[in-house]
C-alpha atoms as a PDB file:
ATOM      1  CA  UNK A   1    -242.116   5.470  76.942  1.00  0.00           C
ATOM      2  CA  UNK A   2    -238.371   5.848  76.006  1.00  0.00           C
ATOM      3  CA  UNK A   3    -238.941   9.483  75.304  1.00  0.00           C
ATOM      4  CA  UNK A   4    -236.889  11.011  77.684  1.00  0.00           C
ATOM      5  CA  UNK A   5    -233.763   8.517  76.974  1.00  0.00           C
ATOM      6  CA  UNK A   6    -230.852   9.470  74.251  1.00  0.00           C
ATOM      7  CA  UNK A   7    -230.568   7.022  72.058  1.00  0.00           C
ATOM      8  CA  UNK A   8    -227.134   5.562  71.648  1.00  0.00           C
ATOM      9  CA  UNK A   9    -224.732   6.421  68.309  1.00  0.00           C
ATOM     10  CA  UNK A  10    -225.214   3.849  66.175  1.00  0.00           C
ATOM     11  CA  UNK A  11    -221.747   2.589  64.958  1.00  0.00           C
ATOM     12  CA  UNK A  12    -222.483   0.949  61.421  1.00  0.00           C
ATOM     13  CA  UNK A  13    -221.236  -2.753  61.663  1.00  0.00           C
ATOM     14  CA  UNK A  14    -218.370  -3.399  59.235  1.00  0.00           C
ATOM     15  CA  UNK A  15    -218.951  -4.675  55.756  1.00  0.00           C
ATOM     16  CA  UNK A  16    -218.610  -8.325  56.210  1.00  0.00           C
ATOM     17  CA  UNK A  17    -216.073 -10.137  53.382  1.00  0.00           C
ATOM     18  CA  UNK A  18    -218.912 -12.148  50.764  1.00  0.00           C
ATOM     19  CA  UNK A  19    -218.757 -15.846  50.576  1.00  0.00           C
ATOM     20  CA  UNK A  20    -218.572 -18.109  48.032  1.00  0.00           C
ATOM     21  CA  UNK A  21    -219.679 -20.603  50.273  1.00  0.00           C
ATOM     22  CA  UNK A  22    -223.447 -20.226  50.004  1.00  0.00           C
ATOM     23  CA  UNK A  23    -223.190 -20.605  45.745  1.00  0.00           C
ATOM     24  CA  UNK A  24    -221.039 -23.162  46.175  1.00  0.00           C
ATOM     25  CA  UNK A  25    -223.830 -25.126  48.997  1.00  0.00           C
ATOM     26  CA  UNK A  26    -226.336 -23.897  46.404  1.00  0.00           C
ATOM     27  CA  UNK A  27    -224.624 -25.225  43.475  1.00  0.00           C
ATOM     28  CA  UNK A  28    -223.936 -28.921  44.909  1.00  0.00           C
ATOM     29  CA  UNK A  29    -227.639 -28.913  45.780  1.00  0.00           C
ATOM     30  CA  UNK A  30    -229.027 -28.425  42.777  1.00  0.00           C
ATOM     31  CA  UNK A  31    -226.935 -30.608  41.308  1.00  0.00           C
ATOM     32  CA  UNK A  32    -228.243 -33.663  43.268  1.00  0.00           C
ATOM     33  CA  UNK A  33    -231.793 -32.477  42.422  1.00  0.00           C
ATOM     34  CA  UNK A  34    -230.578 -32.434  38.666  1.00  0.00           C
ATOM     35  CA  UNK A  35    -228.833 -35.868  39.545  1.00  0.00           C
ATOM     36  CA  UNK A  36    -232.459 -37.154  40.521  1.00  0.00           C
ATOM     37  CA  UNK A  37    -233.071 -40.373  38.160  1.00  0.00           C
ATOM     38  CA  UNK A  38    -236.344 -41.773  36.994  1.00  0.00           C
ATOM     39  CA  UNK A  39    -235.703 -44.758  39.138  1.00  0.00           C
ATOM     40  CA  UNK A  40    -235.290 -42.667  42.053  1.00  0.00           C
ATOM     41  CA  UNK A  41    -238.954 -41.548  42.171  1.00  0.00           C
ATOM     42  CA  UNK A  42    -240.606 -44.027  39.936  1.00  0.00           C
ATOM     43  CA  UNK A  43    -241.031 -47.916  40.002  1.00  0.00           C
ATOM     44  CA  UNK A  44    -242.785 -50.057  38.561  1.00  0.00           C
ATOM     45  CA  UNK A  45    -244.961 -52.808  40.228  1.00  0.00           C
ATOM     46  CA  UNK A  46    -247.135 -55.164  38.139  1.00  0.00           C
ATOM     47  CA  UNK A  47    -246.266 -52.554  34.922  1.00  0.00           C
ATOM     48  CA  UNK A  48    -248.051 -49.675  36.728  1.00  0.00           C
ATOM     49  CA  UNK A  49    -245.246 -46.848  37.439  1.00  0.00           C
ATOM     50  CA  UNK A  50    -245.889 -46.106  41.185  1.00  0.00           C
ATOM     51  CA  UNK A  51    -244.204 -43.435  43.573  1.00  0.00           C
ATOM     52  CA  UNK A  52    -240.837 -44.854  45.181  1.00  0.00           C
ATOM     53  CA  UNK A  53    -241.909 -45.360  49.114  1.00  0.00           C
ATOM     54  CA  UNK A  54    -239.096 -43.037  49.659  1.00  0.00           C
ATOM     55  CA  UNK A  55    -240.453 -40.225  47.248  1.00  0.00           C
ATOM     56  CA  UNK A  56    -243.661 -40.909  48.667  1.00  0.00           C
ATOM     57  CA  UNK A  57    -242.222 -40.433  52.143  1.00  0.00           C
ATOM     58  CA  UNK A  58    -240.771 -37.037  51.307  1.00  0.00           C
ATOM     59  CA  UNK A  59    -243.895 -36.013  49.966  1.00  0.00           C
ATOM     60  CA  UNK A  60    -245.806 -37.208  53.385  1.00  0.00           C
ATOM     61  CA  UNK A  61    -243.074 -34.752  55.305  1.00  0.00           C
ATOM     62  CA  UNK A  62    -243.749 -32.088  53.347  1.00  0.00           C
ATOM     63  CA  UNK A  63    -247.685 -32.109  54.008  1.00  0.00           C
ATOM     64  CA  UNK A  64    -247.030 -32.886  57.884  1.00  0.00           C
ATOM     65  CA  UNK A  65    -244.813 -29.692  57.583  1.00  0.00           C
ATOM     66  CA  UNK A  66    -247.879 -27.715  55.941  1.00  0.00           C
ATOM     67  CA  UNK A  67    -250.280 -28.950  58.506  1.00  0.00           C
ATOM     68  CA  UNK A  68    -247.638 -28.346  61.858  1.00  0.00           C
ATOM     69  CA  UNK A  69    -247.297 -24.731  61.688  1.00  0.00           C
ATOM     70  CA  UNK A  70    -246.685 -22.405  64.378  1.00  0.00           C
ATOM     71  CA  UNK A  71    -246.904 -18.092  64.687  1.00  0.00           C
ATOM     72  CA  UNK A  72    -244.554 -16.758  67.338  1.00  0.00           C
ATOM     73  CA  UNK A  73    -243.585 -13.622  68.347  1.00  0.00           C
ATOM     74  CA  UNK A  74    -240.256 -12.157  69.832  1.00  0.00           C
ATOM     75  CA  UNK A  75    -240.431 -10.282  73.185  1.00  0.00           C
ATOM     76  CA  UNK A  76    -237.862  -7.929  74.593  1.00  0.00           C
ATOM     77  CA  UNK A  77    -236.089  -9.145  77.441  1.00  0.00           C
ATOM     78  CA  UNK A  78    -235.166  -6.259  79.175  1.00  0.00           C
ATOM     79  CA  UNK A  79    -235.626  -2.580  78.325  1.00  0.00           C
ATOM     80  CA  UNK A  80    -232.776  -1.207  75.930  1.00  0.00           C
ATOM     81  CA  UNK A  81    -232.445  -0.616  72.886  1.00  0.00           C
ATOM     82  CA  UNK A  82    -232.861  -3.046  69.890  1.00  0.00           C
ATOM     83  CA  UNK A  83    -232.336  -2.956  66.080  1.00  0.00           C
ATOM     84  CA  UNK A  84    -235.087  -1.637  63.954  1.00  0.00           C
ATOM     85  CA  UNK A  85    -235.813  -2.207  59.596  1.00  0.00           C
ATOM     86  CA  UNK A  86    -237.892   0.465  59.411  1.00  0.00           C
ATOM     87  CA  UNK A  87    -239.064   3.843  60.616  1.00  0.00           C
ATOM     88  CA  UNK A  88    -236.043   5.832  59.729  1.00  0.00           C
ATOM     89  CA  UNK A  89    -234.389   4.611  62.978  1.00  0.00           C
ATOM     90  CA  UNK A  90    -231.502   2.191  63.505  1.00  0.00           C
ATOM     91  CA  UNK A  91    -232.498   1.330  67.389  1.00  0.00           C
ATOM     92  CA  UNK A  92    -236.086   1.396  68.896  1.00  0.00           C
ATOM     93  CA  UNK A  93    -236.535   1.683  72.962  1.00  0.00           C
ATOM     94  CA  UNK A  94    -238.975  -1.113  74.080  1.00  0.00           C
ATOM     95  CA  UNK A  95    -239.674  -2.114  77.467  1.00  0.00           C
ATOM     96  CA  UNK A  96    -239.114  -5.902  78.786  1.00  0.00           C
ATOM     97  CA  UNK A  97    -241.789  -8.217  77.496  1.00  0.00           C
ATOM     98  CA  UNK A  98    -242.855  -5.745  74.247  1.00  0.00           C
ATOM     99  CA  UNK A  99    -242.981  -6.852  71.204  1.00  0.00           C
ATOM    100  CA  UNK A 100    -240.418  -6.650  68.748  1.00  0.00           C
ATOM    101  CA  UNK A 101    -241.431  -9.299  65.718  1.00  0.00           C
ATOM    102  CA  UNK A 102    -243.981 -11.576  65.035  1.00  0.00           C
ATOM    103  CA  UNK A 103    -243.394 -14.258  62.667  1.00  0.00           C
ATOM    104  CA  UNK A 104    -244.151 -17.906  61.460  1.00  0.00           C
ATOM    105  CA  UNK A 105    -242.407 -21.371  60.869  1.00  0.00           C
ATOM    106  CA  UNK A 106    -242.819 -25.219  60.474  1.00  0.00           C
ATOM    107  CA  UNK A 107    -240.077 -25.628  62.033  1.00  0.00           C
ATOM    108  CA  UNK A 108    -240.343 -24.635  65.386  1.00  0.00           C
ATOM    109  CA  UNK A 109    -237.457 -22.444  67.351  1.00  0.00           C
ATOM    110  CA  UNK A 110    -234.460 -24.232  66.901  1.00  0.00           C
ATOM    111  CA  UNK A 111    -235.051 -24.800  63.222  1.00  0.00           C
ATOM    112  CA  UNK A 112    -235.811 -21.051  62.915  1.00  0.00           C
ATOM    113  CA  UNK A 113    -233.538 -19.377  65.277  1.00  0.00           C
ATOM    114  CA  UNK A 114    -230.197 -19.812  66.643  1.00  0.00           C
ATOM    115  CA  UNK A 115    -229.859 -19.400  70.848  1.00  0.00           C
ATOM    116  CA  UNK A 116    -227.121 -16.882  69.475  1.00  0.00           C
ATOM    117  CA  UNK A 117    -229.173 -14.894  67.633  1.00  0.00           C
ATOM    118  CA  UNK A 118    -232.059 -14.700  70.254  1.00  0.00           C
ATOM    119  CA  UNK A 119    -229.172 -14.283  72.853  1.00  0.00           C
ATOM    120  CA  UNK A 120    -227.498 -11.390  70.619  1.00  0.00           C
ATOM    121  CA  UNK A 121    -230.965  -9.694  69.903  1.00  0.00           C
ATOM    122  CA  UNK A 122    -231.813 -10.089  73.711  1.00  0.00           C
ATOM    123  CA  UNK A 123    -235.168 -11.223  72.449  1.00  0.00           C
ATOM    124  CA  UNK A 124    -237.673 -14.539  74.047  1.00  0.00           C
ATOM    125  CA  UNK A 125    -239.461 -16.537  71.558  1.00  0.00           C
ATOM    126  CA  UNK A 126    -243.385 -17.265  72.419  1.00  0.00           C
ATOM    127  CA  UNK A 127    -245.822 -19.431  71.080  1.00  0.00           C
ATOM    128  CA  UNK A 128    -248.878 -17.532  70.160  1.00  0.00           C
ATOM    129  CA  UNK A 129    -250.199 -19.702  68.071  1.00  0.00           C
ATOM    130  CA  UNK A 130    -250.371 -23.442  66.301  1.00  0.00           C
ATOM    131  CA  UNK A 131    -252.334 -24.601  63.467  1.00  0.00           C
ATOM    132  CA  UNK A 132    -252.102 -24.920  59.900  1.00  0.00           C
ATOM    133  CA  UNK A 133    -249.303 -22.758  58.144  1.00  0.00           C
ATOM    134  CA  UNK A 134    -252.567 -21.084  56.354  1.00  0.00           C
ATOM    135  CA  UNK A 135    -253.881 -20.534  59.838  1.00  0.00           C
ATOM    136  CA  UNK A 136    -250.552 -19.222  61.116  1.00  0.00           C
ATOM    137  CA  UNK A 137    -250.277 -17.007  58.532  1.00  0.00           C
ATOM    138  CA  UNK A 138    -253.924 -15.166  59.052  1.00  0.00           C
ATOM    139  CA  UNK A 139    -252.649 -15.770  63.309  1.00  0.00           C
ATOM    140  CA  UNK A 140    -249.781 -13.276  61.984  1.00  0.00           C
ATOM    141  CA  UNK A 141    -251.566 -10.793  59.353  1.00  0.00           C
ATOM    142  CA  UNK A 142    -254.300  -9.865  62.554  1.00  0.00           C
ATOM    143  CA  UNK A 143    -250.937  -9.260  64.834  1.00  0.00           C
ATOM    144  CA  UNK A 144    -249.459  -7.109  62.506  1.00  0.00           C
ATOM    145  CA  UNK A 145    -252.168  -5.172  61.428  1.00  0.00           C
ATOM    146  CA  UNK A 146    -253.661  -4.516  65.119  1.00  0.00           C
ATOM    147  CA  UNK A 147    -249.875  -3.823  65.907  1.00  0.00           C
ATOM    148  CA  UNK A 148    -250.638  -0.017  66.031  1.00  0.00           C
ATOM    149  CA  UNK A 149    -253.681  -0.511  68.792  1.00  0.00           C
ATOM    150  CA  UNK A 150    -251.578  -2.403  71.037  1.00  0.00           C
ATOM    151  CA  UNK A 151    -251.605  -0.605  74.686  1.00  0.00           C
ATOM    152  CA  UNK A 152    -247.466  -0.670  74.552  1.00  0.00           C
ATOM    153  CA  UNK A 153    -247.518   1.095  71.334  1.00  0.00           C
ATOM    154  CA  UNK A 154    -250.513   3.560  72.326  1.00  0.00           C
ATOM    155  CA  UNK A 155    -248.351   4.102  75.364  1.00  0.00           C
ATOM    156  CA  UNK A 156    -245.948   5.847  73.520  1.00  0.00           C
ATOM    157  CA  UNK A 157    -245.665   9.464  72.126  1.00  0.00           C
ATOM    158  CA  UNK A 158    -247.576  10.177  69.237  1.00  0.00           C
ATOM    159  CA  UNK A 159    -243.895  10.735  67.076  1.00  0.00           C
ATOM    160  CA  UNK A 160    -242.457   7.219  68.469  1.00  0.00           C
ATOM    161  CA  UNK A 161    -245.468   4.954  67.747  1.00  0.00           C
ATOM    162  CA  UNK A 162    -244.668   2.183  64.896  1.00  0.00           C
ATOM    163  CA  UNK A 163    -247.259   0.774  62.513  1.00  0.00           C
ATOM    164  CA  UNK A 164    -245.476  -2.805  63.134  1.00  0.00           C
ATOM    165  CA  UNK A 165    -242.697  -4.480  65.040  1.00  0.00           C
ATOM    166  CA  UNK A 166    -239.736  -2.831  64.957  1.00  0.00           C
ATOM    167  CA  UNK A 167    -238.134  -6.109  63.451  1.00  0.00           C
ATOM    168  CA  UNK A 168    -241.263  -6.800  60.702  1.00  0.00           C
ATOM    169  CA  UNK A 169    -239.662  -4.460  57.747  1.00  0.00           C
ATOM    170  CA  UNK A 170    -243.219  -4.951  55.685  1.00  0.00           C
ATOM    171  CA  UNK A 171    -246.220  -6.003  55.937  1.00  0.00           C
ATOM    172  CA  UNK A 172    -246.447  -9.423  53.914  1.00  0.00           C
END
């Protein structure tokens, strides 16, 4: 599958100029963490110190986060040629609707990707999964590790088969 194609030059993007910006975002956030006052998490009622409802709602969203999990993967769109972490190659051949990364979020496909990057990548986003983030995460361990018995990747010669995604750099 692919075999008989030449894969393109790759041309080596440009470096990009660093930011400041992202120390600076960093820096002003922990800042209001460190600007966090006792008041702002604790009060009292009847002399018994008690979460603030706010604190207490932040904790609430962060459990509904842990308990709203979903494992995705990302599907080629069309057959080409599309960017690769690992296996020595830049660009990996896959056929439309082959698998290029599986993955896992809370916060669903928006929150995880931009349409720009899934338009860039020429990738589609699919929910394989929903559950607990624990559950996601043993959803996306069995994907990656069965990755090398899929039929698209069997399909292949022996020399192009991947053990994972061309996207997944490691197994986690």
């Amino acid at each position: 599958m692919g075999a008989d194609l030449q894969q393109p030059q790759f041309q080596p993007p440009e470096p990009k100029k660093k930011s400041l910006l992202p120390f600076i975002i960093g820096g002003v956030a922990i800042l209001i963490v460190c600007a966090l006052e006792w008041s702002d998490v604790i009060e009292y009622i009847d002399g018994e110190p008690k979460l603030t409802a706010k604190h207490q709602n932040q904790l609430q969203k962060k459990l509904d986060d842990l308990e709203a999990g979903e494992q995705y993967c990302l599907v080629a769109m069309s057959d080409g040629w599309y960017p690769c972490l690992h296996s020595g190659r830049a660009l990996y051949y896959l056929h439309t609707g082959e698998v290029w990364k599986y993955g896992i979020t809370t916060k669903g496909e928006r929150g995880r990707y931009t349409s720009r990057f899934l338009q860039d990548n020429g990738v589609l986003y699919v929910i394989q999964f929903k559950g607990t983030v624990t559950e996601c995460l043993q959803e996306e361990q069995r994907k990656l590790f069965a990755y090398p018995l899929l039929p698209e990747n069997l399909a292949r010669l022996k020399i192009d088969r991947l053990l994972r995604p061309p996207y997944n750099p490691v197994l986690k």
